[in-house]
N, C-alpha and C. Protein backbone atom coordinates (compact mmCIF):
# COMPACT_ATOMS: atom_id res chain seq x y z
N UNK A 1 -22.70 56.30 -28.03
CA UNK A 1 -22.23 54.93 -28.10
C UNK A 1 -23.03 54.09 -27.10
N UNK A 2 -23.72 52.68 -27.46
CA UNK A 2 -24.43 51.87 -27.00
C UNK A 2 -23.02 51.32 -26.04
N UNK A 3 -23.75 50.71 -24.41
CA UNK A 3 -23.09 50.17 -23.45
C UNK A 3 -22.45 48.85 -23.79
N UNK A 4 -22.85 48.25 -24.34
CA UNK A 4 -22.26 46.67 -25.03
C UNK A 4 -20.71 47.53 -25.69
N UNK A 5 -21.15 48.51 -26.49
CA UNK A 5 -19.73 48.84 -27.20
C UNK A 5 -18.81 49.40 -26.17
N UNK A 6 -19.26 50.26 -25.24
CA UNK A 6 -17.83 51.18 -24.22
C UNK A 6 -17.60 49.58 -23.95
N UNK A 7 -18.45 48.78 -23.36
CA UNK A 7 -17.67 47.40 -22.42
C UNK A 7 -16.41 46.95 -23.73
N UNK A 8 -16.80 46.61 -25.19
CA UNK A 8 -15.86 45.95 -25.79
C UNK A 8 -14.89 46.88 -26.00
N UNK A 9 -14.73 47.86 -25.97
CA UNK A 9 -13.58 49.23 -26.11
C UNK A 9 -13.18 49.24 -24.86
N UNK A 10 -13.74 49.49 -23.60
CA UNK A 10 -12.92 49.23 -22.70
C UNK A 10 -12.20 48.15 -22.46
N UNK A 11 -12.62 46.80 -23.00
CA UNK A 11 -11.91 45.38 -22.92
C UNK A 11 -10.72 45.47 -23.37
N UNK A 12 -11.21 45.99 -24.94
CA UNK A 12 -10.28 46.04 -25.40
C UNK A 12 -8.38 46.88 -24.91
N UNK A 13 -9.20 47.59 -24.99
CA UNK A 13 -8.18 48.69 -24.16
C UNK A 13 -7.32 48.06 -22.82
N UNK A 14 -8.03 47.29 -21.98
CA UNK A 14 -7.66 46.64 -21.14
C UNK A 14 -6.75 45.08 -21.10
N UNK A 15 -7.29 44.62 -22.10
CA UNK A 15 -6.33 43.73 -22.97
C UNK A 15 -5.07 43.79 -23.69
N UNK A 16 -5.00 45.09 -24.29
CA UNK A 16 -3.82 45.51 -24.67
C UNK A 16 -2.77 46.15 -23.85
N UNK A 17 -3.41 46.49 -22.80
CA UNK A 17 -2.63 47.20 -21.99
C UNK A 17 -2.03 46.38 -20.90
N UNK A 18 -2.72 45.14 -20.37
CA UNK A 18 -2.35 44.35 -19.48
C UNK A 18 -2.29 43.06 -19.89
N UNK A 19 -2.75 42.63 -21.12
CA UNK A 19 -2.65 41.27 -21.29
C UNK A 19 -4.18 40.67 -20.65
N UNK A 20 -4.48 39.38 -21.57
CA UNK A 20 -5.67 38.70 -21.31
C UNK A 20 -5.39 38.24 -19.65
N UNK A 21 -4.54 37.65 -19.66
CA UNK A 21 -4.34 36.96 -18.10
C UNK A 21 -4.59 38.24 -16.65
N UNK A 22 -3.85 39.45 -17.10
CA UNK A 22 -4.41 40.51 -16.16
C UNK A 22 -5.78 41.33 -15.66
N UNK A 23 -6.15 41.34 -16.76
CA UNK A 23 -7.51 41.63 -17.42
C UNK A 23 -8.91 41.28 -16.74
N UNK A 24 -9.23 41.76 -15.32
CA UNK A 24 -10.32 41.47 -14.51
C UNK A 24 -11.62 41.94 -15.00
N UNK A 25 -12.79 41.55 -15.21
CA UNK A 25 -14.21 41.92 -15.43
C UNK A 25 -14.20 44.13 -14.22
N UNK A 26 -13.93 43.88 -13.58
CA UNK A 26 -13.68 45.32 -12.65
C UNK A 26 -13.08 46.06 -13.37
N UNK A 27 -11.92 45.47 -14.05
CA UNK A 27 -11.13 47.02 -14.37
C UNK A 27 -12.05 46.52 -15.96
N UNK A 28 -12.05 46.18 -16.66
CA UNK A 28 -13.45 46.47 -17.85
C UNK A 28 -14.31 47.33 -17.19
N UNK A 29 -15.12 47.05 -16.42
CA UNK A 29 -16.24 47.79 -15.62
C UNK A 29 -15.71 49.23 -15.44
N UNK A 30 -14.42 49.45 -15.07
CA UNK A 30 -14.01 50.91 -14.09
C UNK A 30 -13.86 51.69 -15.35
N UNK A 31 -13.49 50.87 -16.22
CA UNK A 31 -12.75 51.63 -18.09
C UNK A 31 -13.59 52.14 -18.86
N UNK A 32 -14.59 51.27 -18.51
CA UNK A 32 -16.25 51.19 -19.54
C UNK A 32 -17.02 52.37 -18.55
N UNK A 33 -16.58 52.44 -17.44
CA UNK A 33 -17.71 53.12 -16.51
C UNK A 33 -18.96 52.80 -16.32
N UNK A 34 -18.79 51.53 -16.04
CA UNK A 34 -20.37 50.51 -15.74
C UNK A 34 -20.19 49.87 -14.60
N UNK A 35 -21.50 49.19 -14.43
CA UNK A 35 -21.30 48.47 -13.35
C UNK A 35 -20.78 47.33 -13.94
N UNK A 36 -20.22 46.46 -13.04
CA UNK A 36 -19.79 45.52 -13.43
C UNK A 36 -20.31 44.13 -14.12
N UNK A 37 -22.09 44.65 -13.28
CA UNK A 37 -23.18 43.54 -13.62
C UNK A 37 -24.01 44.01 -15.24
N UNK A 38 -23.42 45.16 -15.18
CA UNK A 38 -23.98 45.73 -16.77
C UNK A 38 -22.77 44.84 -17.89
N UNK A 39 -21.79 44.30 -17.11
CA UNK A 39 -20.99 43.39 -18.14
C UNK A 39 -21.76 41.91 -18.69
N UNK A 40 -22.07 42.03 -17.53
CA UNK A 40 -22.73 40.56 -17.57
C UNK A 40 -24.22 40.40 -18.44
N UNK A 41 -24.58 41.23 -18.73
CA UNK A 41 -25.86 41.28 -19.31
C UNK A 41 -25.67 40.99 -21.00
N UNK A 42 -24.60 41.32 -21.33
CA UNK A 42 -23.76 41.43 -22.29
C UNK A 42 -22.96 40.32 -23.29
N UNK A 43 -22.20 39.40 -22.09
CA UNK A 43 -20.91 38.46 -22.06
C UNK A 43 -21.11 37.73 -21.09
N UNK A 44 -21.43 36.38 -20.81
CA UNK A 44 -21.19 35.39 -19.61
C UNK A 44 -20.35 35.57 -18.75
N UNK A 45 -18.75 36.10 -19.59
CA UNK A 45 -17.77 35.67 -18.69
C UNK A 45 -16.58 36.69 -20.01
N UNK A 46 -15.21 36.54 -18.82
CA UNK A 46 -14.12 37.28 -19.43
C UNK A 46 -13.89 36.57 -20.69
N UNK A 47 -14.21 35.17 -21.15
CA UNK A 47 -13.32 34.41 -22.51
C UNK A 47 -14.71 34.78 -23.55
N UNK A 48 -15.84 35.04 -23.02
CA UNK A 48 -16.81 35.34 -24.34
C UNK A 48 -16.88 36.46 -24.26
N UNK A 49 -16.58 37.72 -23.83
CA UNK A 49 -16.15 38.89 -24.60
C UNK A 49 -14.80 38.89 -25.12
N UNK A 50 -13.51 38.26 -24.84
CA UNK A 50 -12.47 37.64 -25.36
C UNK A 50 -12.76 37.67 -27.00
N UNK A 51 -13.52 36.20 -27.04
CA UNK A 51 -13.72 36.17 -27.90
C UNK A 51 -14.54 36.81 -29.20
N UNK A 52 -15.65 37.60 -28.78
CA UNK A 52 -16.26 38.69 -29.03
C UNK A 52 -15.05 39.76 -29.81
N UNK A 53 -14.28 40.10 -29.21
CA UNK A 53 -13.00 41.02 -29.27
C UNK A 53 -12.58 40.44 -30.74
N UNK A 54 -11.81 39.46 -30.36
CA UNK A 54 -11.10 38.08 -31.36
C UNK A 54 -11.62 38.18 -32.26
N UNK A 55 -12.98 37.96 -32.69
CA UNK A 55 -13.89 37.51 -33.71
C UNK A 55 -13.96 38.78 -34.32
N UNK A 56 -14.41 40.02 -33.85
CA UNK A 56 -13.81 41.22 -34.39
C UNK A 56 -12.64 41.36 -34.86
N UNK A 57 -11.91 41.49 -34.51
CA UNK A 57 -10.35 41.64 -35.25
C UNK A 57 -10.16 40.50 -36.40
N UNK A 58 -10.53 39.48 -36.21
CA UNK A 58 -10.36 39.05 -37.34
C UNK A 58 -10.87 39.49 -38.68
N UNK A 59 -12.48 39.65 -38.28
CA UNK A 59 -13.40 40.28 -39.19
C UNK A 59 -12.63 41.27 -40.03
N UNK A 60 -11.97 42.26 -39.09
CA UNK A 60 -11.17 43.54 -39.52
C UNK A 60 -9.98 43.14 -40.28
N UNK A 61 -9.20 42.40 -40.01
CA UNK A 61 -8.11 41.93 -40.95
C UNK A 61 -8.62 41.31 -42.11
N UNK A 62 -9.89 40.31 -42.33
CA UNK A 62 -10.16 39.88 -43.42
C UNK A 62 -10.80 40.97 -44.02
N UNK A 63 -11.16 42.33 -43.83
CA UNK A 63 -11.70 42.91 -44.77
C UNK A 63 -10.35 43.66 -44.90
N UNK A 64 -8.91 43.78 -44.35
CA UNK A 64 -7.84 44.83 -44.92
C UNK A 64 -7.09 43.70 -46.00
N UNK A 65 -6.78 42.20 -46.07
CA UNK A 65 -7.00 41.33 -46.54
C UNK A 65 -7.79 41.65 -48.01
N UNK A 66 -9.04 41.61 -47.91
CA UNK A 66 -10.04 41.86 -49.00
C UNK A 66 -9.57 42.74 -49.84
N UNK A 67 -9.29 44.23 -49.29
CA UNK A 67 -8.85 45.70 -49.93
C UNK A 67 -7.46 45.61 -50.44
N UNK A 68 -6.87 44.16 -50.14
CA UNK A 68 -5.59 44.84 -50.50
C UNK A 68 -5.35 43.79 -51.32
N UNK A 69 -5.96 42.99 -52.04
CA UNK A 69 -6.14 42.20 -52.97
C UNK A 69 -7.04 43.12 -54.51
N UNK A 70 -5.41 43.19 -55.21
CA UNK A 70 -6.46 43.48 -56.95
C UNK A 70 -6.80 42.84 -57.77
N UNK A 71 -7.70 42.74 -58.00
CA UNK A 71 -7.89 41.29 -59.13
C UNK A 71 -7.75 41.44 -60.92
N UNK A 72 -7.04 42.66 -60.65
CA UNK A 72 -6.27 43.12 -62.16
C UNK A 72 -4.61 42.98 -61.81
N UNK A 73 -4.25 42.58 -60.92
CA UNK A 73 -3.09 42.85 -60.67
C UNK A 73 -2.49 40.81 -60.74
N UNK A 74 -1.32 40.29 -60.76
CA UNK A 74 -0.71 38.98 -61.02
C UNK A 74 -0.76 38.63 -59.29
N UNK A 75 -0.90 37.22 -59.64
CA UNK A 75 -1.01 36.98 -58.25
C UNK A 75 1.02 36.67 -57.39
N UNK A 76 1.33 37.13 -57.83
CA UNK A 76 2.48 37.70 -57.54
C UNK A 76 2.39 38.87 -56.72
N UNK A 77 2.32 39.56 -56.94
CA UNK A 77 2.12 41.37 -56.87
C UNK A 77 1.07 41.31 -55.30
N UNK A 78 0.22 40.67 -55.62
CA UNK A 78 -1.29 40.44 -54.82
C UNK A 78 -0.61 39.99 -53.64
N UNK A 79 0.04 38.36 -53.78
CA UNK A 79 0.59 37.86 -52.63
C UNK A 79 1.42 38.63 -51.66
N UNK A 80 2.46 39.62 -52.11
CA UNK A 80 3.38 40.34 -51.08
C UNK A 80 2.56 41.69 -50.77
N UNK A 81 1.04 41.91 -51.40
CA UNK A 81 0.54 43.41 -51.15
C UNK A 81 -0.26 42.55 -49.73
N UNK A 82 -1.08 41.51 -50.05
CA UNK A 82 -2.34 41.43 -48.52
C UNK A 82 -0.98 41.01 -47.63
N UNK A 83 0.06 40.04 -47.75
CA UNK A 83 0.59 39.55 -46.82
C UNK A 83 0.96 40.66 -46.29
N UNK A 84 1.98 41.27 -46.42
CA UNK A 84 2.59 42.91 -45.95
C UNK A 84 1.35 43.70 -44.88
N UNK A 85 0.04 43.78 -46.03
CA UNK A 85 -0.66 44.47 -45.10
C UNK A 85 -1.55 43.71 -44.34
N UNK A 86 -1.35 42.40 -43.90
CA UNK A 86 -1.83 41.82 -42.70
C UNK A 86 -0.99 42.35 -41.65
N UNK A 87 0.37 41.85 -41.68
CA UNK A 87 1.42 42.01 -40.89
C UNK A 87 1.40 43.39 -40.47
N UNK A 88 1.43 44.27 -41.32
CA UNK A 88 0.96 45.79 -40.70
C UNK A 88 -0.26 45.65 -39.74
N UNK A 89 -0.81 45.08 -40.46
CA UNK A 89 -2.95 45.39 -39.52
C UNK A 89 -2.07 44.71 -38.18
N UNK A 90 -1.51 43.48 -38.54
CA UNK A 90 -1.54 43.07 -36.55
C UNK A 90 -0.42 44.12 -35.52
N UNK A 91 0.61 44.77 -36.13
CA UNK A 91 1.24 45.30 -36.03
C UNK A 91 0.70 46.76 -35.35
N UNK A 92 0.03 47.31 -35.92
CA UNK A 92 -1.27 48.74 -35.77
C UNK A 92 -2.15 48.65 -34.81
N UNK A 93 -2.30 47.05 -34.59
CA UNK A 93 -3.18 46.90 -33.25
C UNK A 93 -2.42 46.78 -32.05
N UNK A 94 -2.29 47.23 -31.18
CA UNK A 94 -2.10 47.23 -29.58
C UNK A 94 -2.01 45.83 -29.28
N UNK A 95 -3.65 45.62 -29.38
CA UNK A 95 -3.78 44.06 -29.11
C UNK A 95 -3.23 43.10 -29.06
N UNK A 96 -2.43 42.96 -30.58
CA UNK A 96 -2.62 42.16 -31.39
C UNK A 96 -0.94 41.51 -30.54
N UNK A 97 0.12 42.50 -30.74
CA UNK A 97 1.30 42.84 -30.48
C UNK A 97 1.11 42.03 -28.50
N UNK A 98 0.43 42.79 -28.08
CA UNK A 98 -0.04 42.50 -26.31
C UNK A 98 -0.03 40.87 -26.43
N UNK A 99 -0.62 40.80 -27.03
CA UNK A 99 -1.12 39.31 -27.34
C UNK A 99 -0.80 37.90 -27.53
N UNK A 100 0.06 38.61 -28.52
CA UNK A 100 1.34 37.64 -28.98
C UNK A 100 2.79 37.69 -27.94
N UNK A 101 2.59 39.03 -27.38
CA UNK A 101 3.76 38.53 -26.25
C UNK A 101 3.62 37.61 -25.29
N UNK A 102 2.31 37.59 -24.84
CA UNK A 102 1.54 37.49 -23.70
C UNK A 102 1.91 35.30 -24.24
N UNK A 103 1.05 35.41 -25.05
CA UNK A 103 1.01 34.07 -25.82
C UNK A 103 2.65 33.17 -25.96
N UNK A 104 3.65 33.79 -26.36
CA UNK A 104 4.77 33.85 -26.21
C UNK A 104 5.83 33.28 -25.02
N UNK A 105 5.57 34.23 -24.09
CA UNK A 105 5.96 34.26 -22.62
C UNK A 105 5.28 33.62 -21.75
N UNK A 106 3.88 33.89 -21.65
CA UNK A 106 3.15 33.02 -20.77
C UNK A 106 2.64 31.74 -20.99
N UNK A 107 2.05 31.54 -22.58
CA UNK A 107 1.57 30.51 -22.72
C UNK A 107 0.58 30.33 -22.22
N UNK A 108 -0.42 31.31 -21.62
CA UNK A 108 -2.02 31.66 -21.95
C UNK A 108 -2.89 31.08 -22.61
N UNK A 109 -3.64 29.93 -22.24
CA UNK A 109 -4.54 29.01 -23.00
C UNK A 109 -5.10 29.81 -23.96
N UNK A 110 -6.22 30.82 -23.32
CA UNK A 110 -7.71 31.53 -24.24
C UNK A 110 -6.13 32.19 -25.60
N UNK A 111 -5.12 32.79 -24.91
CA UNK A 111 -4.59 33.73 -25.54
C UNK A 111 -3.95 32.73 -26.66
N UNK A 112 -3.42 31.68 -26.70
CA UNK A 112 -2.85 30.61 -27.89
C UNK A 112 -4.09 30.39 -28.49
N UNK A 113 -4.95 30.13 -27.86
CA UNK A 113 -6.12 29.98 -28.79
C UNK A 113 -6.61 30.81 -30.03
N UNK A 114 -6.42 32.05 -29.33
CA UNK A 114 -6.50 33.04 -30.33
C UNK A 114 -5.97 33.38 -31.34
N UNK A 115 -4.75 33.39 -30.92
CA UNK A 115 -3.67 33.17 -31.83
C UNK A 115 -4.03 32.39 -32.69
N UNK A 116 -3.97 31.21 -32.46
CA UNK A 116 -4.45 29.98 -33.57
C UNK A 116 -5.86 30.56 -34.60
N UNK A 117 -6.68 31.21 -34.13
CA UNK A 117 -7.60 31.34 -34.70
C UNK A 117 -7.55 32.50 -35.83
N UNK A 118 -6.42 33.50 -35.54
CA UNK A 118 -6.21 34.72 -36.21
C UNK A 118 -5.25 33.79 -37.13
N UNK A 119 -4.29 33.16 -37.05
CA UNK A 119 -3.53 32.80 -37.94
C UNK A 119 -4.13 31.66 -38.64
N UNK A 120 -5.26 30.75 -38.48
CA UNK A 120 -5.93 29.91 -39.56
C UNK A 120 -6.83 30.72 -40.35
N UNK A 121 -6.95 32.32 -39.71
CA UNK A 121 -7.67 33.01 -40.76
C UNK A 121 -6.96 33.43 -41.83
N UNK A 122 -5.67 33.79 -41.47
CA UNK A 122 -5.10 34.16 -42.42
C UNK A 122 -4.50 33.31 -43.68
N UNK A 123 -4.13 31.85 -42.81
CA UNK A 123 -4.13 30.89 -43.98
C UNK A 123 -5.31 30.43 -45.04
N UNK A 124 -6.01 30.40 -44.19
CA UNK A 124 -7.67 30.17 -45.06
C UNK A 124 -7.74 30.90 -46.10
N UNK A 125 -7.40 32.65 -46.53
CA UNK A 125 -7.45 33.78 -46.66
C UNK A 125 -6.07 33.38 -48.19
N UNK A 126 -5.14 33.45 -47.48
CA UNK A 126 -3.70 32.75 -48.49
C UNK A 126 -4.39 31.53 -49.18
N UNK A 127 -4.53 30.97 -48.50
CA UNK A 127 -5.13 29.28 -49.37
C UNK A 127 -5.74 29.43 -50.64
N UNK A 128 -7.26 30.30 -50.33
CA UNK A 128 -7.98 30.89 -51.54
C UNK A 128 -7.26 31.10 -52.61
N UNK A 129 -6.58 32.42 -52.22
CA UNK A 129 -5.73 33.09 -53.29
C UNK A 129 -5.01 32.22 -54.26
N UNK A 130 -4.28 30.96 -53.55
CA UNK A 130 -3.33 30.21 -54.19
C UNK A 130 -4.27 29.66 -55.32
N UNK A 131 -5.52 28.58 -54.25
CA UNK A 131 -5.78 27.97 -55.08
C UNK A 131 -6.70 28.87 -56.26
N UNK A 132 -7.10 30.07 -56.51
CA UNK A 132 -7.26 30.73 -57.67
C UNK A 132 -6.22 31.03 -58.11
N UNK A 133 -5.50 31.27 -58.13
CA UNK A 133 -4.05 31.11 -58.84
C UNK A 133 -3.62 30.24 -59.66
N UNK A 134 -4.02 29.16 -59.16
CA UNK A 134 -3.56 27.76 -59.70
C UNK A 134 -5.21 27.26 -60.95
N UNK A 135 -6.09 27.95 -60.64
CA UNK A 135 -7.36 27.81 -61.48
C UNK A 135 -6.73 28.76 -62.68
N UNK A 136 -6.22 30.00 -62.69
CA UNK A 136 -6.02 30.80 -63.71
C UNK A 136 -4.78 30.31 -64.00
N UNK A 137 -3.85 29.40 -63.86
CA UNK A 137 -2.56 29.21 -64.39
C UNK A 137 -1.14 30.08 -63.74
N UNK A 138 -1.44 30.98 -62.94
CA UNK A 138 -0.50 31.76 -62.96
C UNK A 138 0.38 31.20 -61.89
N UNK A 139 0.39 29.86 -61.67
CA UNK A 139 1.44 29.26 -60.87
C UNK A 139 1.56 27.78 -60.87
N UNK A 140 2.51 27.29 -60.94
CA UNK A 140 2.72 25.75 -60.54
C UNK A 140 1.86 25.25 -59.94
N UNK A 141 1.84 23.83 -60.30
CA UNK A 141 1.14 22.74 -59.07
C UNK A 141 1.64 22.22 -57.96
N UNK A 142 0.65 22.89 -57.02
CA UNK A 142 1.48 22.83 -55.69
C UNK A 142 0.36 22.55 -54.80
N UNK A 143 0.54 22.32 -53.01
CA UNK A 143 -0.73 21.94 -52.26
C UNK A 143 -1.34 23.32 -51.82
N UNK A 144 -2.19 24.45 -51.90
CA UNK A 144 -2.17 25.46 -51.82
C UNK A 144 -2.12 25.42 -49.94
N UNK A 145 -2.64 24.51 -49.23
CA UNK A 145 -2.66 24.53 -47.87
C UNK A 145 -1.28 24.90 -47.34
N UNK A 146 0.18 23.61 -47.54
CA UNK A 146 1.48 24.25 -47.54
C UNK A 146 2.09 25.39 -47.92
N UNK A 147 1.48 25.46 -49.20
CA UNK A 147 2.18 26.94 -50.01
C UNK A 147 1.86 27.86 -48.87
N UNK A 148 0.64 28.35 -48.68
CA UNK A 148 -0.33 29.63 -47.66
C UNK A 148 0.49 29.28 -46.62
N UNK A 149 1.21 28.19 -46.00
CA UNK A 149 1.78 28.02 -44.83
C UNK A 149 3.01 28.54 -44.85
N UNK A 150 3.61 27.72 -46.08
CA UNK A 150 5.10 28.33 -45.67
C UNK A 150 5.28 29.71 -46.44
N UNK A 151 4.45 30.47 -47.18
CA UNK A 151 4.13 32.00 -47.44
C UNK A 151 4.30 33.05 -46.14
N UNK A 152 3.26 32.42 -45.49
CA UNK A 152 3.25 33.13 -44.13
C UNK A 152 4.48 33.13 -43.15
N UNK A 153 4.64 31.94 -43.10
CA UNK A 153 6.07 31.97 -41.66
C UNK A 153 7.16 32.75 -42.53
N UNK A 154 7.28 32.39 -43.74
CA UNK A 154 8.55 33.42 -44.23
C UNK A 154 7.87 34.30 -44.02
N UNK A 155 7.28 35.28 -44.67
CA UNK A 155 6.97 36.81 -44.43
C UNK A 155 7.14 36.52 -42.73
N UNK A 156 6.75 35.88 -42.08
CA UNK A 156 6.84 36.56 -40.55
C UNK A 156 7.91 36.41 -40.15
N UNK A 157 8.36 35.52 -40.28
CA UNK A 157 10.14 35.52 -40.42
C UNK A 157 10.83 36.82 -40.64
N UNK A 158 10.69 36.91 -41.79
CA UNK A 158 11.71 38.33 -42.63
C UNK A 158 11.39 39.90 -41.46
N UNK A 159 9.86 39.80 -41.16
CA UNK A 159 9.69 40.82 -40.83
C UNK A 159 9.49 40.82 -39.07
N UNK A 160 9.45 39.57 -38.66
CA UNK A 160 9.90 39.95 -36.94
C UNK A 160 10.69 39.16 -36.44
N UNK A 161 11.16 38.11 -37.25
CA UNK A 161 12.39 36.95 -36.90
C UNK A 161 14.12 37.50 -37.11
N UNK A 162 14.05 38.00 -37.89
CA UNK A 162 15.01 38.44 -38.88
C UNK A 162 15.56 39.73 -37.48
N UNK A 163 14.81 40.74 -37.74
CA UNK A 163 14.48 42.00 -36.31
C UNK A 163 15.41 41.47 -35.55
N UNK A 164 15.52 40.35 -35.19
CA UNK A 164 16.06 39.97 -33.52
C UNK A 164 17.27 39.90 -33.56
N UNK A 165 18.00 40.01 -34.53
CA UNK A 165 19.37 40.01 -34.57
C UNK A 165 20.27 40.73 -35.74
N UNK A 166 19.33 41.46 -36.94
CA UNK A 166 19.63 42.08 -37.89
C UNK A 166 18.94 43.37 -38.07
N UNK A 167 19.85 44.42 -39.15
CA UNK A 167 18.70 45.24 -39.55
C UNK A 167 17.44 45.43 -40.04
N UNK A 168 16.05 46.06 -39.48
CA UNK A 168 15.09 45.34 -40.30
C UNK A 168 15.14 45.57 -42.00
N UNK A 169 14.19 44.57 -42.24
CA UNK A 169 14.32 44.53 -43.77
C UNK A 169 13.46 45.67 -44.11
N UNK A 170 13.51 46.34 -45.10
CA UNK A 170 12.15 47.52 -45.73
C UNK A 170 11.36 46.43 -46.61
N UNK A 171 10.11 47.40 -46.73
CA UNK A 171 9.31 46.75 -47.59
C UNK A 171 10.43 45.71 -49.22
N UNK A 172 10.82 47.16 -49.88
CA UNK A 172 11.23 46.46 -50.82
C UNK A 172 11.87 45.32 -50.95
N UNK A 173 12.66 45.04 -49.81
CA UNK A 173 14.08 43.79 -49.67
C UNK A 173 12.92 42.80 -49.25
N UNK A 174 11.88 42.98 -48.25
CA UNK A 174 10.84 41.96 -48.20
C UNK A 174 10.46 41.23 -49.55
N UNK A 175 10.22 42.38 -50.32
CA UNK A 175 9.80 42.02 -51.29
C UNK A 175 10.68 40.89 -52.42
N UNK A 176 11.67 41.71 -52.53
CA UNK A 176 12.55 40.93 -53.48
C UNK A 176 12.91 39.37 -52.52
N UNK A 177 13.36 39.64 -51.48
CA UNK A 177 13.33 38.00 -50.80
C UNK A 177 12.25 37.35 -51.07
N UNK A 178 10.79 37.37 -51.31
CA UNK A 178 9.63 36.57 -50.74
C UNK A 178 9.69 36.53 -52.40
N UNK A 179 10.05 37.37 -53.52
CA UNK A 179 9.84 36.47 -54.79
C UNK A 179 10.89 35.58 -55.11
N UNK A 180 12.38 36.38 -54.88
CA UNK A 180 13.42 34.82 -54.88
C UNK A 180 12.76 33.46 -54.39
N UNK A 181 12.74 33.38 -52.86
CA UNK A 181 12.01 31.95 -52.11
C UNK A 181 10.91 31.46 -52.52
N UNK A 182 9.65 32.30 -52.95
CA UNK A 182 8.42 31.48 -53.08
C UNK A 182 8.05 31.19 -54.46
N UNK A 183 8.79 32.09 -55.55
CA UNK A 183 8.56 32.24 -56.79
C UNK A 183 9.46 31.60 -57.66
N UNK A 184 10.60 32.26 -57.44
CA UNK A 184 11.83 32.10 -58.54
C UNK A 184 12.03 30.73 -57.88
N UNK A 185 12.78 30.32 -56.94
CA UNK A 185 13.23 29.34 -55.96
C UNK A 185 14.80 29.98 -56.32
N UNK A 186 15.78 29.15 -55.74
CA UNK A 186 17.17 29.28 -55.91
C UNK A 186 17.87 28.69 -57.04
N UNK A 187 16.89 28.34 -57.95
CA UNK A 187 18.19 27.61 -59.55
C UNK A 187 18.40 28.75 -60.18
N UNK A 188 19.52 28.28 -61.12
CA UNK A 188 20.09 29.27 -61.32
C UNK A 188 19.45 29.77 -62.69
N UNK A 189 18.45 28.68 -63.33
CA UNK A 189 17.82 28.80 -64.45
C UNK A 189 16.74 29.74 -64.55
């Protein structure tokens, strides 16, 4: 393994474990087993390997995103398969979880930032989908920007809002909720 990579694996590692705000260029260095100036050759500074990190993970979610989209399958079916397995991908990461607490509780500039940037990927990502959806017919006329919006906060809702005071939901009950609300709506017709 090339030294640029132990530094972003050790970052990484170090990020998840302590949070961006804890997270000194030294303990990267002590994790990576470098010098510290071998960081620098690399990354300016702690927010551009940050972001380095960031820009990776996203990369990685838009390709689990990609895989978990069939394009034989209704865009029904499609919508609760990538959403589900985003929410897993951030879920599977250390990071991701570190991150959002961190973002949460502290209110961490670089770390909201990020945030913001992982979640306009994912709308960007939803948006598409809709608006091919709406090219092939298989849904109402709607703004696909809102739709991808309020798609998302429900699923994150159901699956870490919901958590805080109820049993969690399983996949399936996810499921059947997110087609009642986004699909069927509540008439009775």
């Amino acid at each position: 393994m090339d030294r640029k990579q132990q530094i972003i694996e050790a970052a990484t590692k170090s990020f998840s474990l302590f949070g961006y705000k804890a997270t000194t260029m030294d303990q990267v260095a002590k994790l990576a087993n470098v010098g510290k100036g071998t960081i620098y050759t690399f990354f300016k500074n702690k927010e551009e390997l940050f972001d380095d990190i960031v820009s990776t993970l996203i990369t990685e979610m838009k390709i689990t995103a990609d895989e978990s989209f069939d394009p034989l399958q209704s865009f029904h079916k499609n919508a609760h398969r990538v959403l589900y397995n985003i929410l897993e991908f951030r879920l599977k990461h250390q990071l991701t979880i570190k991150l959002f607490q961190e973002g949460l509780e502290m209110g961490t500039p670089a770390v909201k930032d990020m945030m913001e940037k992982l979640e306009k990927a994912i709308l960007s990502f939803i948006k598409e989908r809709v608006e091919d959806a709406l090219k092939k017919g298989e849904i109402r006329t709607c703004d696909p920007e809102i739709t991808a919006f309020i798609m998302l906060k429900l699923y994150v809702s159901l699956i870490f809002d919901w958590e805080k005071h109820h049993q969690p939901l399983n996949k399936k009950e996810i499921a059947e909720l997110f087609e009642l609300y986004i699909f069927k709506g509540l008439s009775p017709k």
